[in-house]
C-alpha atoms as a PDB file:
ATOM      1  CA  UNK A   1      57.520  71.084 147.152  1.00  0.00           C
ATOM      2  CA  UNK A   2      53.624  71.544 147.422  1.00  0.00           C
ATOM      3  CA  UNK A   3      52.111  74.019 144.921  1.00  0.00           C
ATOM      4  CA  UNK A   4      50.702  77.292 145.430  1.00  0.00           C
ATOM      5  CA  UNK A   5      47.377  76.082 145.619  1.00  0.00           C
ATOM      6  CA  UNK A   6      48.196  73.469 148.319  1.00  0.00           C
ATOM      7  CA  UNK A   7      49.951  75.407 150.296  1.00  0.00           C
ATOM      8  CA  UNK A   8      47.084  77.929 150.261  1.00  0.00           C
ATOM      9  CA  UNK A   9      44.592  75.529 151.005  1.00  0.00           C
ATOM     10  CA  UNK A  10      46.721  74.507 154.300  1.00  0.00           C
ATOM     11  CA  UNK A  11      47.218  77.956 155.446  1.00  0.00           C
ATOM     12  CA  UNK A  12      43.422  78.688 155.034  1.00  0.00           C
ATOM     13  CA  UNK A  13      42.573  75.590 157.184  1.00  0.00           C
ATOM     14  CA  UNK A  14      44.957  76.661 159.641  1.00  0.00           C
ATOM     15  CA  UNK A  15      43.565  80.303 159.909  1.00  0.00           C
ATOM     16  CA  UNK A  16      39.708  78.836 160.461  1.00  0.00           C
ATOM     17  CA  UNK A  17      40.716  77.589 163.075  1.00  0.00           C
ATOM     18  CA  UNK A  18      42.709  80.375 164.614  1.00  0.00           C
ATOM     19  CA  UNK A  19      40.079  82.935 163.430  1.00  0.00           C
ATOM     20  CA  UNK A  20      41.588  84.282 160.332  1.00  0.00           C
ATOM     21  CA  UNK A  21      41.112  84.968 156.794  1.00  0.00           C
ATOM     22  CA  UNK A  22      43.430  84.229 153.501  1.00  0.00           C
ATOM     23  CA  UNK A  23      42.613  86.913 150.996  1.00  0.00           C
ATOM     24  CA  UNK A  24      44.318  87.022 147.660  1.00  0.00           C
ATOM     25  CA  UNK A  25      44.517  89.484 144.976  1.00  0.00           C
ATOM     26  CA  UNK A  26      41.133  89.037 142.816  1.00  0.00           C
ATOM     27  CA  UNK A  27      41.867  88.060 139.488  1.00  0.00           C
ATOM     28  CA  UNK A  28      40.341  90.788 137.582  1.00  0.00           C
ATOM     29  CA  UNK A  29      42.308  93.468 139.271  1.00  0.00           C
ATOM     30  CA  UNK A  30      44.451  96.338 137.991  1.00  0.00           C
ATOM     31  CA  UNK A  31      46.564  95.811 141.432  1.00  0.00           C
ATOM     32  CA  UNK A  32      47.393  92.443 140.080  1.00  0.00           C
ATOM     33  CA  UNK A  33      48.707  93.928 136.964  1.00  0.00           C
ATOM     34  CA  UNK A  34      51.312  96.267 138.473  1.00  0.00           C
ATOM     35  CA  UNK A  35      52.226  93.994 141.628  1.00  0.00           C
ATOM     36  CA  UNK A  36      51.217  90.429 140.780  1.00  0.00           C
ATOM     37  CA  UNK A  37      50.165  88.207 143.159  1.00  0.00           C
ATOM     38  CA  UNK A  38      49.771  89.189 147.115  1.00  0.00           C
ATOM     39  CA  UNK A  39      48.172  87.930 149.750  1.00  0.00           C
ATOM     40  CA  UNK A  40      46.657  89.854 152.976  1.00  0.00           C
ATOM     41  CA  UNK A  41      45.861  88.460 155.863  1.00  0.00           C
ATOM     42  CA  UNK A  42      42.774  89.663 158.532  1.00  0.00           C
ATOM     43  CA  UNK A  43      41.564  89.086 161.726  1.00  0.00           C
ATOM     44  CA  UNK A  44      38.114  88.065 163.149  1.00  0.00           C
ATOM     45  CA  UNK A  45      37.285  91.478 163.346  1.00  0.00           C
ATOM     46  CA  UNK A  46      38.154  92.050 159.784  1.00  0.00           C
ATOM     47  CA  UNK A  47      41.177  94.160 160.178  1.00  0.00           C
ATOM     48  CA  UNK A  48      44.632  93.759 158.094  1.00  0.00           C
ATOM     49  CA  UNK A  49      47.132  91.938 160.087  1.00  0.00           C
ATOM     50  CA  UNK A  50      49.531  91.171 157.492  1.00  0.00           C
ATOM     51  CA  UNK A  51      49.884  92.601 153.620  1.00  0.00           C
ATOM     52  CA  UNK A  52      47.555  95.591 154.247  1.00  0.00           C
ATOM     53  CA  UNK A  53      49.569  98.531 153.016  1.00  0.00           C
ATOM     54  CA  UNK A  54      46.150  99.843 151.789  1.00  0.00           C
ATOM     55  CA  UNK A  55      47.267 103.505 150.903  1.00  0.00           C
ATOM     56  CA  UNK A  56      50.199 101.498 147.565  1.00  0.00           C
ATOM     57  CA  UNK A  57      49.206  97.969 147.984  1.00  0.00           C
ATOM     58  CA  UNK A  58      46.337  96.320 149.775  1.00  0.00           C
ATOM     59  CA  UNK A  59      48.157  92.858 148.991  1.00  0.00           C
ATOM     60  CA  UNK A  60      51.614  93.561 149.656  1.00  0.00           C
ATOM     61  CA  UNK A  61      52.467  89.817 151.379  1.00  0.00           C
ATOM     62  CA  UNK A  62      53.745  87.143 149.548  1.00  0.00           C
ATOM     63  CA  UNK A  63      52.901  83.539 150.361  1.00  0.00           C
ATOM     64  CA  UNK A  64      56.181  83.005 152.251  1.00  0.00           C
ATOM     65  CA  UNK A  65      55.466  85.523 154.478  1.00  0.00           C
ATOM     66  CA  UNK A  66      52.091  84.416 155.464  1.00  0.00           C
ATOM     67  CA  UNK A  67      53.243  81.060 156.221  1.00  0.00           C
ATOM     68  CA  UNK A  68      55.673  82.693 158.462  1.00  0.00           C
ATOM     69  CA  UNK A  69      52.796  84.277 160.460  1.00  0.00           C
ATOM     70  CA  UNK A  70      50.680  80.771 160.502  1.00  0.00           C
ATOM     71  CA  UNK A  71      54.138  79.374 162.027  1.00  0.00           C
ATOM     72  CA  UNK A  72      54.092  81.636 165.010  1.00  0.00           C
ATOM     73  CA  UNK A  73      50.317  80.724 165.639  1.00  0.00           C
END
């Protein structure tokens, strides 16, 4: 089983070349404090494809769901 880190790393490689972005929660947030760890995804354009609930949680998907989008790339 790879670790977090890894398997971000490989989902990140995978979206530059599709055109997309891996953001995760920043470190220093209160949003991390009340939800943990999420993940959203964006487009080229900069628009929230995945995990972008922005009016709760702007990093409402976990890491198993975003490698279920990279799959269907």
């Amino acid at each position: 089983m790879l670790c977090d880190k890894s398997r971000e790393n490989r989902i990140r490689r995978r979206f530059r070349m599709e055109g997309y972005r891996l953001r995760k929660t920043p470190a220093r947030s209160s949003l991390r404090e009340h939800f943990g760890t999420g993940y959203l995804v964006l487009d080229s354009d900069g628009l929230g494809v995945l995990g972008f609930d922005y009016s709760f949680n702007p990093y409402s998907a976990t890491l198993e769901e975003v490698e279920e989008f990279v799959a269907e790339l």
